[in-house]
Protein backbone atom coordinates (compact mmCIF):
# COMPACT_ATOMS: atom_id res chain seq x y z
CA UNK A 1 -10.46 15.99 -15.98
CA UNK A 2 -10.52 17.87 -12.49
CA UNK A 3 -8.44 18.76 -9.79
CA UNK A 4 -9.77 17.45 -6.60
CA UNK A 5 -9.15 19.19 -3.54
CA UNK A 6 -10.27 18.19 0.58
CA UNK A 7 -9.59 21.38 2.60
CA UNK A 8 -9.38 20.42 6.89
CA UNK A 9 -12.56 18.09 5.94
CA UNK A 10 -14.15 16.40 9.22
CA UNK A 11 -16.91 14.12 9.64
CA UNK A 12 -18.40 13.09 12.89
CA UNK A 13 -20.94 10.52 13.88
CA UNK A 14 -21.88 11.40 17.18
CA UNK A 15 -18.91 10.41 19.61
CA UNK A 16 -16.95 8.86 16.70
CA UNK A 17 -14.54 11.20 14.22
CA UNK A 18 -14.32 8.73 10.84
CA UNK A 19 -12.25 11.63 9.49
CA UNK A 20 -10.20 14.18 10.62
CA UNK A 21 -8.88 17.44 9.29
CA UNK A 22 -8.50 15.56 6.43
CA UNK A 23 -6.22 17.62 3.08
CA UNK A 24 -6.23 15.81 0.32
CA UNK A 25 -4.86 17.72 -3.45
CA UNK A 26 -5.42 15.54 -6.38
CA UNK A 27 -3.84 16.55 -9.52
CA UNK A 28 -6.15 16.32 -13.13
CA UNK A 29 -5.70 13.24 -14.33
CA UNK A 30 -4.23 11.42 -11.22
CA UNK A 31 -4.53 8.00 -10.15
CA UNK A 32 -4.67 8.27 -6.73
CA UNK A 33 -5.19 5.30 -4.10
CA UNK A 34 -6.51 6.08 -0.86
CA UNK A 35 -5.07 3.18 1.46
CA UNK A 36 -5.41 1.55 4.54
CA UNK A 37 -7.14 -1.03 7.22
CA UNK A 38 -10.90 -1.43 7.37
CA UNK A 39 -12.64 1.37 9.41
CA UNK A 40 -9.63 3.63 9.06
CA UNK A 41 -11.93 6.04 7.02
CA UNK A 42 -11.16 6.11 3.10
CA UNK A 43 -14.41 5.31 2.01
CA UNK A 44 -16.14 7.72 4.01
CA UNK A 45 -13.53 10.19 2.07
CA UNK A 46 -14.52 8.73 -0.73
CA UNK A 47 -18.14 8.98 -0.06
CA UNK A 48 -17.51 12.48 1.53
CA UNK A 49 -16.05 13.87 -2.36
CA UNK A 50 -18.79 11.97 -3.96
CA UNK A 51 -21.48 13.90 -2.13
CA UNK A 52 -22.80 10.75 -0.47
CA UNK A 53 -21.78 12.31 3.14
CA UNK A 54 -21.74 15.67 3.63
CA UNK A 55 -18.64 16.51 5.73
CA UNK A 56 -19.24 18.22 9.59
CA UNK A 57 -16.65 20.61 8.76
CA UNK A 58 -14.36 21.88 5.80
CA UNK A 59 -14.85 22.02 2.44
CA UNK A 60 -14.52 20.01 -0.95
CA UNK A 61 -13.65 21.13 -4.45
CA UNK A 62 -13.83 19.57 -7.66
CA UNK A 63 -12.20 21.58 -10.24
CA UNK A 64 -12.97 25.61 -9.60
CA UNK A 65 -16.21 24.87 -8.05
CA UNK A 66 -16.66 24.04 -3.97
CA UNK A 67 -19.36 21.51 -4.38
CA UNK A 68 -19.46 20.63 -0.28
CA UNK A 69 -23.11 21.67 -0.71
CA UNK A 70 -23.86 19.93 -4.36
CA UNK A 71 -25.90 16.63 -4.80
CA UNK A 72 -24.24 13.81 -6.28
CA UNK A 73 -25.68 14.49 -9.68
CA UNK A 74 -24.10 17.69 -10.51
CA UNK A 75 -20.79 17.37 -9.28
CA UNK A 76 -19.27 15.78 -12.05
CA UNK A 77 -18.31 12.24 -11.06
CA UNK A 78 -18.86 8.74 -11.26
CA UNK A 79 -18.89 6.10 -8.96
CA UNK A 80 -17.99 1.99 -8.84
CA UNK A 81 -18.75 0.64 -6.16
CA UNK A 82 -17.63 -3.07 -4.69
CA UNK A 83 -21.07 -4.24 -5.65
CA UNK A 84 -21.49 -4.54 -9.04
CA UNK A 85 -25.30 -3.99 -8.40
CA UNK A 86 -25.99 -4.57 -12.58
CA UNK A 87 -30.15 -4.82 -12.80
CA UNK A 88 -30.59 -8.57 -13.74
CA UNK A 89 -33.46 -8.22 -15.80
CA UNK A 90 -31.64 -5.65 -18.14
CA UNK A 91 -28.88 -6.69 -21.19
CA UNK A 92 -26.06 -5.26 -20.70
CA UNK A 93 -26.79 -2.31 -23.15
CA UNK A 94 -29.69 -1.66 -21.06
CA UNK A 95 -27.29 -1.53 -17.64
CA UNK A 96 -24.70 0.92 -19.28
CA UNK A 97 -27.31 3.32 -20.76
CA UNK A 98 -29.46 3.60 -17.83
CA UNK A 99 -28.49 6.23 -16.38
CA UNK A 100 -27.92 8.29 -19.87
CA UNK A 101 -31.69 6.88 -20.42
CA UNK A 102 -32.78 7.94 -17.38
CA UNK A 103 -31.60 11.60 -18.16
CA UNK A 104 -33.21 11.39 -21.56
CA UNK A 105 -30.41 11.52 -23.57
CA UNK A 106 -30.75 11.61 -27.30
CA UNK A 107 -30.97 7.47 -28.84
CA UNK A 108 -27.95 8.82 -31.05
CA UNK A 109 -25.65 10.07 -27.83
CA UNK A 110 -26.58 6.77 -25.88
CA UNK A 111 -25.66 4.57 -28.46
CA UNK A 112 -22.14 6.44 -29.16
CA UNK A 113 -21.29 6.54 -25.54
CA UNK A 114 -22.35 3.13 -25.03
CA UNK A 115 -19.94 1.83 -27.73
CA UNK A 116 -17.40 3.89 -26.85
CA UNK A 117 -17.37 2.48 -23.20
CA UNK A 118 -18.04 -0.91 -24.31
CA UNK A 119 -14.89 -0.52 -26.62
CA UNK A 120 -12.72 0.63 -24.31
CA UNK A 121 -13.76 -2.13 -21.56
CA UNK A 122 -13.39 -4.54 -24.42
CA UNK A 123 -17.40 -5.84 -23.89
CA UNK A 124 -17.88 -5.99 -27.69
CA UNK A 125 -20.17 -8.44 -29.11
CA UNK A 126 -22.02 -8.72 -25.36
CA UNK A 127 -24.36 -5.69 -25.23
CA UNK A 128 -27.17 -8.19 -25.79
CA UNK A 129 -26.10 -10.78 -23.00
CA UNK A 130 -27.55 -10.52 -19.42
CA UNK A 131 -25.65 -10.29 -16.42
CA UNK A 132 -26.26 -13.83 -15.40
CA UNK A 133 -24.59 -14.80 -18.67
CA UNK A 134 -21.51 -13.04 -18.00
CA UNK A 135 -18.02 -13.86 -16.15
CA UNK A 136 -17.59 -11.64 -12.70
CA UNK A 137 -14.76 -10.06 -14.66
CA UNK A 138 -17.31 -8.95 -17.54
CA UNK A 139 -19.86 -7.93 -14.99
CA UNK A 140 -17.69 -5.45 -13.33
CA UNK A 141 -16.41 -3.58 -16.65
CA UNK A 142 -20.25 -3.79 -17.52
CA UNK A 143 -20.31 -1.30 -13.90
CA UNK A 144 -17.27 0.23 -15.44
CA UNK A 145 -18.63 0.89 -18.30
CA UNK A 146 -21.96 2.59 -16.98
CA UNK A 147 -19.70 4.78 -14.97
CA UNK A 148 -17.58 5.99 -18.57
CA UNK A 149 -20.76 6.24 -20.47
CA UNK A 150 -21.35 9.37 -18.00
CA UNK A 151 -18.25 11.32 -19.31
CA UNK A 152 -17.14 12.63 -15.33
CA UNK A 153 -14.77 14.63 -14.31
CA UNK A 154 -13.59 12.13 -11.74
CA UNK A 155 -14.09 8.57 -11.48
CA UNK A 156 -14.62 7.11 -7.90
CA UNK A 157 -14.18 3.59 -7.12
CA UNK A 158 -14.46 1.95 -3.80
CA UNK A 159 -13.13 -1.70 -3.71
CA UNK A 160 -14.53 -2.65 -7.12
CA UNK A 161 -12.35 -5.74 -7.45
CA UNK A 162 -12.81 -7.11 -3.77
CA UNK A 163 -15.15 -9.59 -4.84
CA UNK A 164 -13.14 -10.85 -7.63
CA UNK A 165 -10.49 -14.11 -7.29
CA UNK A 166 -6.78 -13.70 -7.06
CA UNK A 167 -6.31 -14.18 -10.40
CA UNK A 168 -8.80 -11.78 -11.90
CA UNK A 169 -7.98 -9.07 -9.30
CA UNK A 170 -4.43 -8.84 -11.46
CA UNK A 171 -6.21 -8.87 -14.82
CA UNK A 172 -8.64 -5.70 -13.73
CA UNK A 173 -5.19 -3.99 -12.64
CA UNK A 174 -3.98 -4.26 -15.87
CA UNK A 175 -7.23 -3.48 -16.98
CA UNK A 176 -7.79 -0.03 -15.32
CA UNK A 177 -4.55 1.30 -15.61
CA UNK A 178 -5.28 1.05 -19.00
CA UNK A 179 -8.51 2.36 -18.98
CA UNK A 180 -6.80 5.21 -16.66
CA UNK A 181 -4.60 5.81 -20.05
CA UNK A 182 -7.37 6.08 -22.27
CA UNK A 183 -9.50 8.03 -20.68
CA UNK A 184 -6.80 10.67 -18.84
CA UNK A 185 -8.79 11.13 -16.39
CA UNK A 186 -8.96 11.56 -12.81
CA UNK A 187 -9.11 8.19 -10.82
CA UNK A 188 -9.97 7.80 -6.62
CA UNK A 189 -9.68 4.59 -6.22
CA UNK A 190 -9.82 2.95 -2.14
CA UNK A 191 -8.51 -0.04 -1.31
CA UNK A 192 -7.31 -1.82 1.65
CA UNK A 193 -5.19 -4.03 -0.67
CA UNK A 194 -1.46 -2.46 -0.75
CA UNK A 195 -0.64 -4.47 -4.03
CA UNK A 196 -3.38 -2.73 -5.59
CA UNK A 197 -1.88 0.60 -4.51
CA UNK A 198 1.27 0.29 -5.16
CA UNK A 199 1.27 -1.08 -8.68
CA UNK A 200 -1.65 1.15 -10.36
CA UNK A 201 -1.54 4.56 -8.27
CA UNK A 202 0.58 7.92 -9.26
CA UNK A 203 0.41 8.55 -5.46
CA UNK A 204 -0.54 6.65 -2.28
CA UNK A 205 -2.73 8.64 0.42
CA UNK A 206 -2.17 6.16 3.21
CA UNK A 207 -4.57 6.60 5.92
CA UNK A 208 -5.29 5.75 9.66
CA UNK A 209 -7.74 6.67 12.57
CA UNK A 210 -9.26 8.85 9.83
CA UNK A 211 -6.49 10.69 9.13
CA UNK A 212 -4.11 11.28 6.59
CA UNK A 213 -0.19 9.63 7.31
CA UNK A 214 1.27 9.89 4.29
CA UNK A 215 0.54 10.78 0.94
CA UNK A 216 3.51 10.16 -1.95
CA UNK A 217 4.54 8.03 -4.76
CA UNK A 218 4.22 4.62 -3.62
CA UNK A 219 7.98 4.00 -3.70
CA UNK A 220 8.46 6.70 -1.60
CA UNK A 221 6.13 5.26 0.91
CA UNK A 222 7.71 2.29 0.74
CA UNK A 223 11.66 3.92 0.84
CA UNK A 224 10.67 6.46 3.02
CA UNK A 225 7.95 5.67 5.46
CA UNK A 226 6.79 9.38 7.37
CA UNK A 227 6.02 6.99 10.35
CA UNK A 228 5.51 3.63 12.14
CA UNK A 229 2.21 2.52 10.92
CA UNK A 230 3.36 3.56 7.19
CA UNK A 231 6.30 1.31 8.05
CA UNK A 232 4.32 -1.23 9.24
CA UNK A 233 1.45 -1.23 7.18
CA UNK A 234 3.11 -0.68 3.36
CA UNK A 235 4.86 -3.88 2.25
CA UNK A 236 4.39 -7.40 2.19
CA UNK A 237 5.30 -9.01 4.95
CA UNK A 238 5.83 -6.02 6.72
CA UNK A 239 8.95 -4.45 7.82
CA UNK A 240 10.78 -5.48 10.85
CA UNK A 241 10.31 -3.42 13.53
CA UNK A 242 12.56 -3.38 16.45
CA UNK A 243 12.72 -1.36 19.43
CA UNK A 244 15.57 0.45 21.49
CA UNK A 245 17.04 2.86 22.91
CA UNK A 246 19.67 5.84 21.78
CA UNK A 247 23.38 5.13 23.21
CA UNK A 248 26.12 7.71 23.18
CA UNK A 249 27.80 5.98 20.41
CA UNK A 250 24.38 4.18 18.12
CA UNK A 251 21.18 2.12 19.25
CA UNK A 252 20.73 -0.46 21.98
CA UNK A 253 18.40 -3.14 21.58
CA UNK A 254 17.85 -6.04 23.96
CA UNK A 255 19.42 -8.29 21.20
CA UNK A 256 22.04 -6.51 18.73
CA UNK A 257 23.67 -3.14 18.72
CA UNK A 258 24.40 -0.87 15.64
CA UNK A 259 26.98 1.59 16.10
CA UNK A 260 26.65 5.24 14.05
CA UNK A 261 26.96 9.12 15.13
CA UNK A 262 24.03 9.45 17.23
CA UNK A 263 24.91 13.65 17.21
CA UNK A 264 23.99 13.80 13.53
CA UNK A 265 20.26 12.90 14.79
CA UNK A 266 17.50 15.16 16.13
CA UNK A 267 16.94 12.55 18.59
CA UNK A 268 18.83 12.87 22.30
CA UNK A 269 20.55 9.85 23.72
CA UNK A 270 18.31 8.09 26.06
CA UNK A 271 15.41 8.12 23.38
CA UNK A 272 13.23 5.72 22.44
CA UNK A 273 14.02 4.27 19.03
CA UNK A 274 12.43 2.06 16.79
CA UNK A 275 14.64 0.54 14.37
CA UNK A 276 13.23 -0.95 10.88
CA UNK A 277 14.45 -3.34 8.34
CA UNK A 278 12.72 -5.34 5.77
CA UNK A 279 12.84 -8.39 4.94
CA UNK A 280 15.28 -8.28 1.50
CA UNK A 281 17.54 -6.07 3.89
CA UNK A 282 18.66 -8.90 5.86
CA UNK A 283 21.34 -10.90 4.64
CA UNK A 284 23.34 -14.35 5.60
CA UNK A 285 27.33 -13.49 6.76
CA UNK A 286 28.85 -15.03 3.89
CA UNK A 287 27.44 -12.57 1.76
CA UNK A 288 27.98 -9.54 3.51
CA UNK A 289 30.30 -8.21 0.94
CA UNK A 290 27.96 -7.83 -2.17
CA UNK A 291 26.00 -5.33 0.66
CA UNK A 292 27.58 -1.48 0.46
CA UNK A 293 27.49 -0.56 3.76
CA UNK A 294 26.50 -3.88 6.20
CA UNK A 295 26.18 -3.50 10.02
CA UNK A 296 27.46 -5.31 12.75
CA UNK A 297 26.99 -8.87 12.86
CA UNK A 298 24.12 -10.27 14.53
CA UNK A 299 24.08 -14.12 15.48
CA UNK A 300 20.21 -15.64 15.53
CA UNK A 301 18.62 -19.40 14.61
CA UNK A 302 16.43 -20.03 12.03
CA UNK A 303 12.84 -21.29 12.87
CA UNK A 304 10.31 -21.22 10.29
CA UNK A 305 10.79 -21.56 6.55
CA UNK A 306 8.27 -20.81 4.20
CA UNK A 307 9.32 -21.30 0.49
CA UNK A 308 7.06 -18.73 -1.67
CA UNK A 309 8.37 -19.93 -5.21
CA UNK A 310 10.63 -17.06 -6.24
CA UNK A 311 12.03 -16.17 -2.34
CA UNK A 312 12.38 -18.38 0.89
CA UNK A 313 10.71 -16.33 4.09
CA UNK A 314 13.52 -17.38 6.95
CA UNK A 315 12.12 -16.58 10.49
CA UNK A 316 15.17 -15.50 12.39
CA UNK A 317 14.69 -16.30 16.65
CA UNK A 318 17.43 -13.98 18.46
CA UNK A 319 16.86 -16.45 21.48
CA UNK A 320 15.25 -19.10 22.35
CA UNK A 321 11.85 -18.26 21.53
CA UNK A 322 10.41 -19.80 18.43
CA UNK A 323 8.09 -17.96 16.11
CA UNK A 324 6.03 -21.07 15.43
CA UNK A 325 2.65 -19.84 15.97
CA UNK A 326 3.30 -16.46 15.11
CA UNK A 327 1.87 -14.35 11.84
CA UNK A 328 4.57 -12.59 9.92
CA UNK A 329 2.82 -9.55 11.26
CA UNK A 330 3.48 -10.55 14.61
CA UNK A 331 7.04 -11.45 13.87
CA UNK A 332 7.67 -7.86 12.34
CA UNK A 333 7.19 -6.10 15.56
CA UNK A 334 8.64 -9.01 17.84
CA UNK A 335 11.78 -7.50 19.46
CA UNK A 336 13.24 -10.97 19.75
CA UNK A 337 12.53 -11.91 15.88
CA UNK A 338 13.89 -10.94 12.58
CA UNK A 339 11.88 -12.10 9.01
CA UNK A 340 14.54 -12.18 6.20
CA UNK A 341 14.03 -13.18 2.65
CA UNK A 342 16.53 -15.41 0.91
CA UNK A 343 17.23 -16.79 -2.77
CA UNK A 344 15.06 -19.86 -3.62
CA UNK A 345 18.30 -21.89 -3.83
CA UNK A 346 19.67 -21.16 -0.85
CA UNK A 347 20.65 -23.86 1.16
CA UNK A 348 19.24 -23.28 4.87
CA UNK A 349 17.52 -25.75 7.07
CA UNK A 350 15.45 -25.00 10.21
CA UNK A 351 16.93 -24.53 13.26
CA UNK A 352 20.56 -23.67 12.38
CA UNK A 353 22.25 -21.12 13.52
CA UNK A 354 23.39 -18.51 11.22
CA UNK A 355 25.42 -14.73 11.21
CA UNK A 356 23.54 -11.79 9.65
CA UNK A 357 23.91 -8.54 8.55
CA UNK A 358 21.94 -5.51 7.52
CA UNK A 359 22.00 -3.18 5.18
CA UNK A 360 22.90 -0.07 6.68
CA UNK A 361 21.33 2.35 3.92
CA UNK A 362 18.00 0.27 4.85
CA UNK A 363 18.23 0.46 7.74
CA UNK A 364 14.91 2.92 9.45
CA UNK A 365 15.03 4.70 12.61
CA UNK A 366 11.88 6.06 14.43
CA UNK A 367 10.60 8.15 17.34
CA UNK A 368 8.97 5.12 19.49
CA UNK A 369 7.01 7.67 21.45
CA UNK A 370 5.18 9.64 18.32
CA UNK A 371 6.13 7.01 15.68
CA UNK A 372 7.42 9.92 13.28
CA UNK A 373 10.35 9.19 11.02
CA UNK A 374 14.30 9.98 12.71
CA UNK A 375 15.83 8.80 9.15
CA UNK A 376 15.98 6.48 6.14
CA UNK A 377 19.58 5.23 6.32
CA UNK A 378 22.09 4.91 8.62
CA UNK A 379 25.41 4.57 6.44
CA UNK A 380 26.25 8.11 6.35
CA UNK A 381 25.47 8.66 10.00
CA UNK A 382 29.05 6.62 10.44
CA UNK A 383 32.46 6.51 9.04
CA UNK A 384 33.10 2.78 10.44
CA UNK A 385 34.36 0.31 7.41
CA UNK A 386 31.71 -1.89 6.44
CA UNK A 387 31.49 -5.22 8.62
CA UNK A 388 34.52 -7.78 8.03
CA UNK A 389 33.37 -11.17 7.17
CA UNK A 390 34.38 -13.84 9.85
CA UNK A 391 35.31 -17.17 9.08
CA UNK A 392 32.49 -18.71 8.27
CA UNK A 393 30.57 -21.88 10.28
CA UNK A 394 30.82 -25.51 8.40
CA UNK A 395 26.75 -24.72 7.98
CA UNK A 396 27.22 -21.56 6.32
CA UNK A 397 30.05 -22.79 3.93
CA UNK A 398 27.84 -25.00 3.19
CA UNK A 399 24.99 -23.44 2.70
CA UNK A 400 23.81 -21.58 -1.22
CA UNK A 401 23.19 -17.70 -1.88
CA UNK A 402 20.95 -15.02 -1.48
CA UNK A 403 19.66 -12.32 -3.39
CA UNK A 404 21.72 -9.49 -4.29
């Protein structure tokens, strides 16, 4: 194991800054995810620690040693890469021991590596098949596996399951957060898929324009966002996003109001706010009571249903526009559309009108200027009693129930 640490690392190409002052302090034995959208710059992070890129400025340390000068080779790590690139004229013994072989490694220490790493990647019985002969699971623990066989420090992997299906991508989850157990090692894994992050990472560097936004637990980046694009970008669908403006007595948006004590905030009345929700915030009037603190009621019509199985997506129109042709992305940051998430039984037909709440303890408030986080939570801001139910429409007695 090694501690990994990125001190005020930059890399420029020319006119274009893929990273920026970037501070990064992995933990031995951490599972960290380095997150975000294509071009942002995590692999060139990745490739930056690896030795692949040197960095224009700063310095990187692996364990004790600053290796910002090193050569791949003696810095400790291994890499996976999202192209399995196995030789397809070796076995698969042949791929895992190459590199071993290539460093003329006694026959004795290959072989007990290579069954080691074949045992742990569960490739026993198939040392003597050749890549063509194998599954695209089995091929990439056989580049797994060549990676173990090396013993590192710290493992670096860069999209190794991109190429996979659906299905298989959540099988090699499970897979290397097990192999993460095993080996207690240290594990830099980018992605630019946030269900990959968020369900196999001890911490979630989250990272855009090349440089670092955020870098917690990935409940805390989903709880407590540091900023817009954290907001925006962790969570599927993304979180609501909703922009106004700070009133003497709450915020002011073009379509609802929410009332709390704007002089417990940093912010000034006047400011630009951005307010966000999330989806499972939102919730139909009649069942405003099972929600702790619930805001003021907001009227909208439904437009677009999209059953997923185990939730019903509800687009929510606060006028008359309709979100027909719009991605849930687009929705999210529409000020004149809300995306809630319902029950699968709930009884709710398109274009009806319908009363909703939100959960006040959800509820997000941002900076719109620099996007930075205002608070998580707007219950205790206020000492108003939690919204009174009205009497409900003959749609909405009719209709079923939503989460709780």
């Amino acid at each position: 194991m090694a501690r990994v640490r990125l001190n005020d690392v930059t890399k420029r190409y020319e006119d274009i800054v893929a990273v920026n002052e970037m501070n990064l302090d992995i933990e031995d034995g951490e599972f960290i995810c380095l997150v975000g959208p294509s071009g942002c710059g995590k692999s060139t992070t990745m490739e930056t620690i690896a030795g692949l890129t040197k960095p224009s400025d700063g310095t990187v340390h692996i364990g004790d040693t600053d290796v910002t000068k090193l050569p791949p080779k003696d810095r400790g790590v291994s890499m996976v890469f999202q192209n399995i690139a196995l030789f397809p004229h070796m076995d698969v013994y042949e791929n895992i021991s190459f590199g071993l072989r290539l460093r003329k490694y006694d026959k004795d220490e290959i072989d007990r590596r290579v069954d080691r790493a074949s045992d742990i990647v569960q490739l026993e019985g198939m040392l003597d098949r050749m890549p063509n002969e194998l599954s695209g699971g089995q091929q990439q623990r056989v580049a797994i596996a060549r990676a173990i066989v090396r013993e590192p420090d710290v493992f670096l992997m860069d999209e190794p399951l991109a190429n996979l299906d659906a299905k298989l991508r959540v099988h090699m989850r499970t897979e290397l957060q097990r192999l993460h157990k095993q080996l207690d090692t240290t594990i830099i894994y980018v992605t630019h898929d946030q269900a990959e992050a968020m369900t196999m990472s001890d911490r979630i560097a989250v990272i855009n324009g090349g440089k670092l936004q955020q870098i917690d637990p990935p409940l805390v980046c989903y709880n407590e966002p540091a900023n817009l694009f954290v907001a925006g970008f962790i969570g599927s669908p993304s979180m609501n996003l909703v922009r106004g403006e700070l009133a003497a007595n709450g915020l002011r948006t073009d379509h609802f109001d929410l009332e709390f004590a704007v002089d417990d905030l940093e912010s000034a009345v006047g400011d630009g706010v951005t307010m966000g929700i999330r989806p499972e915030d939102i919730y139909l009037m009649k069942n405003a009571d099972s929600v702790d603190s619930a805001s003021e009621v907001i009227e909208a019509r439904t437009d677009v249903l999209e059953p997923m199985g185990d939730e019903i997506f509800v687009y929510l129109s606060l006028d008359d526009t309709s979100s027909e042709m719009m991605t849930s992305e687009e929705v999210s940051t529409a000020s004149n559309q809300l995306l809630m998430s319902v029950d699968p039984d709930t009884v709710i037909d398109a274009d009806e009108s319908v009363s909703v709440v939100l959960d006040r303890s959800k509820i997000h408030l941002f900076e719109t200027a620099s996007g930075t986080a205002i608070t998580h939570g707007i219950a205790d801001l206020s000492s108003r009693p939690t919204a009174v139910e009205a009497e409900p429409t003959p749609t909405e007695a009719e209709s079923g129930g939503q989460h709780e």
